[in-house]
Protein backbone atom coordinates (compact mmCIF):
# COMPACT_ATOMS: atom_id res chain seq x y z
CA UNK A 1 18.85 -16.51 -25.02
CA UNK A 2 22.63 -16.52 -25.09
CA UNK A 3 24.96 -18.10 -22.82
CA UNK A 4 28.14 -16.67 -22.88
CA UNK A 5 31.22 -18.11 -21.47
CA UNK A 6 32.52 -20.95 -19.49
CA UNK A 7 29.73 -24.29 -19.10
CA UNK A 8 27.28 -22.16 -19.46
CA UNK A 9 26.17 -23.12 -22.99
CA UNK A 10 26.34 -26.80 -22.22
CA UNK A 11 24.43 -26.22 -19.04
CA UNK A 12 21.68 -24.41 -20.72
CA UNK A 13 21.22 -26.70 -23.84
CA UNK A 14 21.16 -29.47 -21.64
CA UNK A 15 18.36 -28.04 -19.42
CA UNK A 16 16.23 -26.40 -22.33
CA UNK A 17 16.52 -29.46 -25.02
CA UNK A 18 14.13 -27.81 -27.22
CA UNK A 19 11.89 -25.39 -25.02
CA UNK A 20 14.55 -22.53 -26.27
CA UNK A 21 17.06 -21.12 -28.32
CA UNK A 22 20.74 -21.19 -26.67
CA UNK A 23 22.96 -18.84 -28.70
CA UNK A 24 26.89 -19.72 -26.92
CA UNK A 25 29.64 -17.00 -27.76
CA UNK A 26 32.28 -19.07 -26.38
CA UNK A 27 32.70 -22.04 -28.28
CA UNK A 28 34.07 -25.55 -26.28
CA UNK A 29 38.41 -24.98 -26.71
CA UNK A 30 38.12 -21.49 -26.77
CA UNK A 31 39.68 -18.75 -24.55
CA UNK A 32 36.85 -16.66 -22.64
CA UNK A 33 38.86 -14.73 -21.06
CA UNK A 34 40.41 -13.30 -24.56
CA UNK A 35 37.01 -13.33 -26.15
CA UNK A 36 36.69 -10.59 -28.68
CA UNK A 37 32.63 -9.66 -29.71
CA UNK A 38 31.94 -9.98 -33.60
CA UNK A 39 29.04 -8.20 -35.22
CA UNK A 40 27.04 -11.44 -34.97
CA UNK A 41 27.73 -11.53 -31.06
CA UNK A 42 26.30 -8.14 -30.66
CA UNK A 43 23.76 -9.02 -32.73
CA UNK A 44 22.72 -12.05 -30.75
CA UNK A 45 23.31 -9.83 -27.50
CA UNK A 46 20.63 -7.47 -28.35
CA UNK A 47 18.33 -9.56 -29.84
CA UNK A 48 18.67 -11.77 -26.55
CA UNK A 49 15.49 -12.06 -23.65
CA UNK A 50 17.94 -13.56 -20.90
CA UNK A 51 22.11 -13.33 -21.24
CA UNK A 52 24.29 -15.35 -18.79
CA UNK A 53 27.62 -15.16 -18.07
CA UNK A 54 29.81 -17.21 -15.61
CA UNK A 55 30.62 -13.62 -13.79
CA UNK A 56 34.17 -13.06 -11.24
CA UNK A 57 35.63 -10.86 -14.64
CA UNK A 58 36.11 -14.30 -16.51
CA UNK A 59 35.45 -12.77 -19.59
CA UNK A 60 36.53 -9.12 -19.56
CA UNK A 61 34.86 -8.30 -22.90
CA UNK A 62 31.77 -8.56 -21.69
CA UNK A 63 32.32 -5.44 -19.11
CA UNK A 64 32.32 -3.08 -22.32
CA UNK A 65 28.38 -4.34 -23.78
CA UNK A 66 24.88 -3.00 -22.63
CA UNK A 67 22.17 -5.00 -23.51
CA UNK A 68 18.70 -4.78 -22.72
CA UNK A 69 17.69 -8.00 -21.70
CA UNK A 70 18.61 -9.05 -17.78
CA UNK A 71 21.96 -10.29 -17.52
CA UNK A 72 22.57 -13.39 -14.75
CA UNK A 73 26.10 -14.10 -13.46
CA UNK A 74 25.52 -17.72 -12.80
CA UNK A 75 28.88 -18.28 -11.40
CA UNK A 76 28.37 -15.60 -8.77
CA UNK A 77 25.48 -17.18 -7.99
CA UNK A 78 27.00 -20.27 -6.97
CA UNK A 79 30.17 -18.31 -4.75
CA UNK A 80 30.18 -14.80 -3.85
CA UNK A 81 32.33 -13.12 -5.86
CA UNK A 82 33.70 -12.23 -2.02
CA UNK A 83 34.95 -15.53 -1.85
CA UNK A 84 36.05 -16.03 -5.41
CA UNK A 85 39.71 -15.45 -6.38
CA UNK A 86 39.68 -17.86 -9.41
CA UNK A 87 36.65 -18.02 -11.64
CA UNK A 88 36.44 -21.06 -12.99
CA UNK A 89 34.19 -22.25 -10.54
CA UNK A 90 32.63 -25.29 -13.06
CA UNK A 91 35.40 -27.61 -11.28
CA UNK A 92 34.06 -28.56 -8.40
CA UNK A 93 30.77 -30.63 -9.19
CA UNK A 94 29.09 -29.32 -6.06
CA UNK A 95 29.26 -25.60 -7.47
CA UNK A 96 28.17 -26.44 -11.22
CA UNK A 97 25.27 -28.33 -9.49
CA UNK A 98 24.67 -24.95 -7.67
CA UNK A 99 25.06 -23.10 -11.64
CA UNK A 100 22.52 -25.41 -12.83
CA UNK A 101 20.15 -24.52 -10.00
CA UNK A 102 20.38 -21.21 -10.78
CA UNK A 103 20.47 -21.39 -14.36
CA UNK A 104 16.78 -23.21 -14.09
CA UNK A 105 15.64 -19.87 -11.48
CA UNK A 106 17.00 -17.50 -14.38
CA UNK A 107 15.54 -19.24 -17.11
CA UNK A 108 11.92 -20.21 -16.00
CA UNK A 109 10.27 -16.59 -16.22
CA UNK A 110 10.64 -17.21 -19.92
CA UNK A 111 8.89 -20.48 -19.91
CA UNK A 112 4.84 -20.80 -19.73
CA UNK A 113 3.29 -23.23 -17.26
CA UNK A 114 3.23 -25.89 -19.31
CA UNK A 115 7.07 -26.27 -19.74
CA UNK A 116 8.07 -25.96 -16.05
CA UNK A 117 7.47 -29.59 -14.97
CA UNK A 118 9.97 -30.64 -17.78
CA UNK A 119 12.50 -28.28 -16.83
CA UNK A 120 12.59 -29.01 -13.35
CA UNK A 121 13.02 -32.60 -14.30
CA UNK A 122 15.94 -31.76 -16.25
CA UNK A 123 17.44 -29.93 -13.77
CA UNK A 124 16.85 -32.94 -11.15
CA UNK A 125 18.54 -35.27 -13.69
CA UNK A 126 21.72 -32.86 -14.28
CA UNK A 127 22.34 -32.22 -10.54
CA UNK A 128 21.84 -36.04 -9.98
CA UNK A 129 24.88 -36.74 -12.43
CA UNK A 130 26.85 -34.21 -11.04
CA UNK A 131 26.29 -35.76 -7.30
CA UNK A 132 27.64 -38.66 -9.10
CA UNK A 133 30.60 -37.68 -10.60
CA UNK A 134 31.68 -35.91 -7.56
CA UNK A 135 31.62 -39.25 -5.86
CA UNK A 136 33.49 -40.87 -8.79
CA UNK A 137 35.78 -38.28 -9.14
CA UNK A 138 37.15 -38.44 -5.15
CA UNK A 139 37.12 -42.13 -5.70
CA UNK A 140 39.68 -41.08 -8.35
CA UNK A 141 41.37 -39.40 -6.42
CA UNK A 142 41.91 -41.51 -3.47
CA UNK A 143 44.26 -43.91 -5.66
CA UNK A 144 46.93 -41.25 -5.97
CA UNK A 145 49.45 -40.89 -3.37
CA UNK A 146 49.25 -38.29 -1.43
CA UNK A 147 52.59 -37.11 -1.91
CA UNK A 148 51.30 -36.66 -5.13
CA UNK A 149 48.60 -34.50 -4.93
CA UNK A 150 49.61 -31.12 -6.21
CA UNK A 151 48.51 -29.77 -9.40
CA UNK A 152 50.63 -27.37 -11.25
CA UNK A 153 49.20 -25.99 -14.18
CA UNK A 154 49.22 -22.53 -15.90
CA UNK A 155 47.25 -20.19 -14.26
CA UNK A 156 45.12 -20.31 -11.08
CA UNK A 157 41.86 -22.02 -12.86
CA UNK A 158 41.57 -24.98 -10.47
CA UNK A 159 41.38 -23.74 -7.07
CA UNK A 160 37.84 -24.85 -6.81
CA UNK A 161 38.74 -28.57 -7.61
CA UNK A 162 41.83 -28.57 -5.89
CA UNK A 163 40.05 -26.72 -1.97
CA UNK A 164 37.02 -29.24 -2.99
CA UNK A 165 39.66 -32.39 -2.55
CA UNK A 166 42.28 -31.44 -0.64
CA UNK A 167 44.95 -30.94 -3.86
CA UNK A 168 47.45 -28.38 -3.71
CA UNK A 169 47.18 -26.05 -6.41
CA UNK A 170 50.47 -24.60 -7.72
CA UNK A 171 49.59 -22.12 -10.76
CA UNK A 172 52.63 -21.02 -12.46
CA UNK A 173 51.93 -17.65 -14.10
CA UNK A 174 49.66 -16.59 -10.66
CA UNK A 175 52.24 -17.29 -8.40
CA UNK A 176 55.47 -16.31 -9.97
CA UNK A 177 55.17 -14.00 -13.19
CA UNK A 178 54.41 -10.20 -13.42
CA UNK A 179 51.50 -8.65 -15.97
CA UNK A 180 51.59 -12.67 -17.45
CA UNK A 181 55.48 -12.29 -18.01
CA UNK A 182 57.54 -15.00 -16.21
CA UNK A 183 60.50 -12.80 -15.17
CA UNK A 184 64.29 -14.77 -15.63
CA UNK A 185 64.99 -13.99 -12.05
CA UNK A 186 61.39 -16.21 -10.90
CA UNK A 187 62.59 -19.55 -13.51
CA UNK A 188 64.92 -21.14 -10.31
CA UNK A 189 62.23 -20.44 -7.82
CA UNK A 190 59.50 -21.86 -9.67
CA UNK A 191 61.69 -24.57 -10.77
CA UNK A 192 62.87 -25.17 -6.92
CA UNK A 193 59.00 -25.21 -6.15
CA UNK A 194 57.76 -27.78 -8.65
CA UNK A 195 60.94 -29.89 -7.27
CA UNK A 196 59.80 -29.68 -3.93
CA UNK A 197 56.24 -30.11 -4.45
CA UNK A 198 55.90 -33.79 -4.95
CA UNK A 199 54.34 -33.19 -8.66
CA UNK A 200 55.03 -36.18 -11.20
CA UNK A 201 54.17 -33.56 -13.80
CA UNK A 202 53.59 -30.27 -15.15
CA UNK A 203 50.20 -29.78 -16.42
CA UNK A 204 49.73 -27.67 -20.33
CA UNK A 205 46.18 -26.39 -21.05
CA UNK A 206 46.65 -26.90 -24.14
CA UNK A 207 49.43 -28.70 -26.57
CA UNK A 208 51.54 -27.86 -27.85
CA UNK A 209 53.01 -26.65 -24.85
CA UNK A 210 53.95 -23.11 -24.83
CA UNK A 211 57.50 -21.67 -24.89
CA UNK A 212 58.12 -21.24 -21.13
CA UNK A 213 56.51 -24.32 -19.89
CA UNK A 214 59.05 -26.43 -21.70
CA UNK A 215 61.78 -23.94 -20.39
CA UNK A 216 60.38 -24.86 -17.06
CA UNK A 217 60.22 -28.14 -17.76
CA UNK A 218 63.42 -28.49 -18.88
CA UNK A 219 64.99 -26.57 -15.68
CA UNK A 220 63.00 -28.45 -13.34
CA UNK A 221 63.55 -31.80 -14.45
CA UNK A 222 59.33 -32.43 -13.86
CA UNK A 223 57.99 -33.66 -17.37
CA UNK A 224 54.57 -31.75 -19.15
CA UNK A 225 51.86 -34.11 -18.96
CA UNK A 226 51.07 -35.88 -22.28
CA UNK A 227 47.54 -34.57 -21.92
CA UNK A 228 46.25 -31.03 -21.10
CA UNK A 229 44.44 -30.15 -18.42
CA UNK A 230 41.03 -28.08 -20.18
CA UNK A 231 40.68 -25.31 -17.83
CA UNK A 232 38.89 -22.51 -19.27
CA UNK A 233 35.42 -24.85 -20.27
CA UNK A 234 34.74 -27.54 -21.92
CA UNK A 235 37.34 -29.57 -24.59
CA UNK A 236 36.41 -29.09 -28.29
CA UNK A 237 33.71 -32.08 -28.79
CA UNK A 238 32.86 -32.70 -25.02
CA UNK A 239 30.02 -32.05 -22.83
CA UNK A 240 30.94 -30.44 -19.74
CA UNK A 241 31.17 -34.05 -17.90
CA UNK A 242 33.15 -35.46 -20.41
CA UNK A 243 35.68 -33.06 -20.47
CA UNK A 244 35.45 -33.12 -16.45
CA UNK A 245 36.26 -36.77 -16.22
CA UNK A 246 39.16 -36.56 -18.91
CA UNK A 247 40.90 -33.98 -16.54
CA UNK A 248 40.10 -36.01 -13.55
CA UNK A 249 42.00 -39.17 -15.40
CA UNK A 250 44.56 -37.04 -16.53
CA UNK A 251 45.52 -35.73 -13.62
CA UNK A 252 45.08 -39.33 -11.73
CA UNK A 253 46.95 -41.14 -14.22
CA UNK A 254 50.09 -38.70 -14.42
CA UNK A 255 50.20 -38.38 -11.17
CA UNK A 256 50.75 -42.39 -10.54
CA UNK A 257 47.03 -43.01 -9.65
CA UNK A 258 44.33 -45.20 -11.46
CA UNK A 259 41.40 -43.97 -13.54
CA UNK A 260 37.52 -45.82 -13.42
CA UNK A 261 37.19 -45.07 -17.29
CA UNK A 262 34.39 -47.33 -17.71
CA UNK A 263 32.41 -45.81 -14.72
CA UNK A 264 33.36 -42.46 -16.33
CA UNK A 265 31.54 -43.71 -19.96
CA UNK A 266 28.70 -44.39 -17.84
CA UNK A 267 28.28 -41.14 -16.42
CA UNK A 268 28.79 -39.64 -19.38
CA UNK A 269 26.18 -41.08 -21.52
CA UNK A 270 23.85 -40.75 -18.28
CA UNK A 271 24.18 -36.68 -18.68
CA UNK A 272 24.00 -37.06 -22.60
CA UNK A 273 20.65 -39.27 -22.11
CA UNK A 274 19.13 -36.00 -20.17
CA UNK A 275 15.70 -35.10 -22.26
C-alpha cells in the first residue's frame, strides 16, 4: 500500500501497526505539493494494491501517474472537493477524524476476517484522540484575545483550522501575489493589512524565513514568529498530533495566549500508545 501525501502515512501506519505494509512518498517536512516521483516511487506505485492521496490537487505530480491498483482521495472524502478551496484539510481534528474513517473503509477489503476487529479498534482509538485534541485545542484557543485571533501565514493552508474556530485567516501569497510572485506595488497593502489585522505576528512555515517575509516584516513593523507554523503535514520527527499541538501552542503563545503543554504530552503519547 502507499500513502502518498499529507497525514496520510501517519494515519495509515497508525491504523495498520503491523497488518500491512505503508510505503509514504512524502516524507514528514517535505513539500507535497512540489513532490517530484523517483524511480523507486513509481516502483512502489505499481507494485501498490491500494494508493491514497489527500486529493483537492495537493500534490500535482500525482495527476501525471496511472497505476493499477484503486486510488482513494481521502481528503475528498472528508469535504467535497465542492467545498474545498484549500487542501490541507488535516487541520481541523473533526475532518482528519473523518480521513481516518475513511482510510479504515479503503483499507479493509485488503484485510481477511480475522484482522477487522483490530482495525476497527484502532480506528475507535485514533478518532477518540482526535475528539480530544479538538477539545484541547479550542481550550487553547479561548486564552487568546480575540483581537488577536488572525493567522497570517504563507499561503492559504489553514482555512480549515481557522472556519473550525472562528480565526481569521490572512494568507499572504493567496491574497496578494500573482503566479506566487509578490508584486512591489501589493508590499504597502499587505503591509497596511497585517497592521490592521490585530496579528502579534507573522507566521514562517518554515525557518529560515524566506526573502519576502522578512521584507514584509520589516515594512509592517509585525515580527515572524520564532516558530513555524508546519502546514503542508507533519514536522520532521512528529506524529500528526504532535506536530498539531506544536502549531496550536505556537500560534497561542505568539499571539499573547497560554499553551496546556502538559495536557498536550498526554495526548500525544495517548495516539503513540495506539496498537
Amino acid at each position: 500500500m502507499v500513502a502518498v501525501d499529507g497525514v496520510l502515512c501517519d494515519i495509515a501506519r497508525t491504523l495498520l501497526q503491523e497488518q500491512a505494509r505503508v510505503t509514504c512518498l512524502v516524507p514528514p517536512g517535505a513539500n507535497p505539493h512540489d513532490l517530484l516521483l523517483r524511480g523507486t516511487d513509481r516502483q512502489a506505485l505499481s507494485a501498490a494494491q491500494l494508493v491514497l492521496i489527500n486529493g483537492h490537487n495537493l500534490t500535482p505530480a500525482m495527476n501525471r501517474v496511472r497505476v493499477s491498483a484503486p486510488v482513494v482521495p481521502i481528503g475528498e472524502r472528508a469535504i467535497s472537493r465542492q467545498k474545498a478551496l484549500d487542501p490541507h484539510v488535516w487541520h481541523d481534528p473533526a475532518l482528519v477524524g473523518v480521513m481516518v474513517q475513511e482510510t479504515a473503509k479503503a483499507v479493509q477489503p485488503l484485510l481477511g476476517n480475522a484482522q477487522t476487529g483490530a482495525l476497527q479498534r484502532r480506528r475507535q482509538a485514533m478518532q477518540a484522540v482526535l475528539t480530544r485534541l479538538g477539545a484541547w485545542t479550542a481550550q487553547q484557543l479561548q486564552t487568546v484575545p480575540a483581537a488577536h485571533k488572525v493567522l497570517v501565514s504563507e499561503h492559504r493552508a489553514f482555512s480549515t483550522f481557522a472556519s473550525r474556530y472562528g480565526i481569521r485567516e490572512l494568507p499572504v501569497i493567496d491574497t496578494f501575489a500573482t503566479g506566487g510572485t509578490l508584486r512591489p506595488s501589493s508590499l504597502a497593502a499587505i503591509s497596511e493589512a497585517i497592521r490592521k489585522s490585530g496579528t502579534k505576528a507573522i507566521f514562517a512555515e518554515v525557518l529560515p524565513p524566506s526573502k519576502t517575509l522578512r521584507r514584509i516584516s520589516s515594512v509592517s513593523g509585525v515580527a515572524i514568529a520564532k516558530r513555524p507554523l508546519y502546514a503542508d503535514g507533519q514536522a520532521p520527527g512528529q506524529s500528526l498530533v504532535e506536530t498539531a499541538t506544536a502549531n496550536v501552542c505556537t500560534f497561542v503563545s505568539a499571539q499573547g495566549g497560554r499553551c496546556d503543554q502538559q495536557a498536550a504530552a498526554a495526548l500525544q503519547q495517548q495516539w503513540a500508545a495506539i496498537r
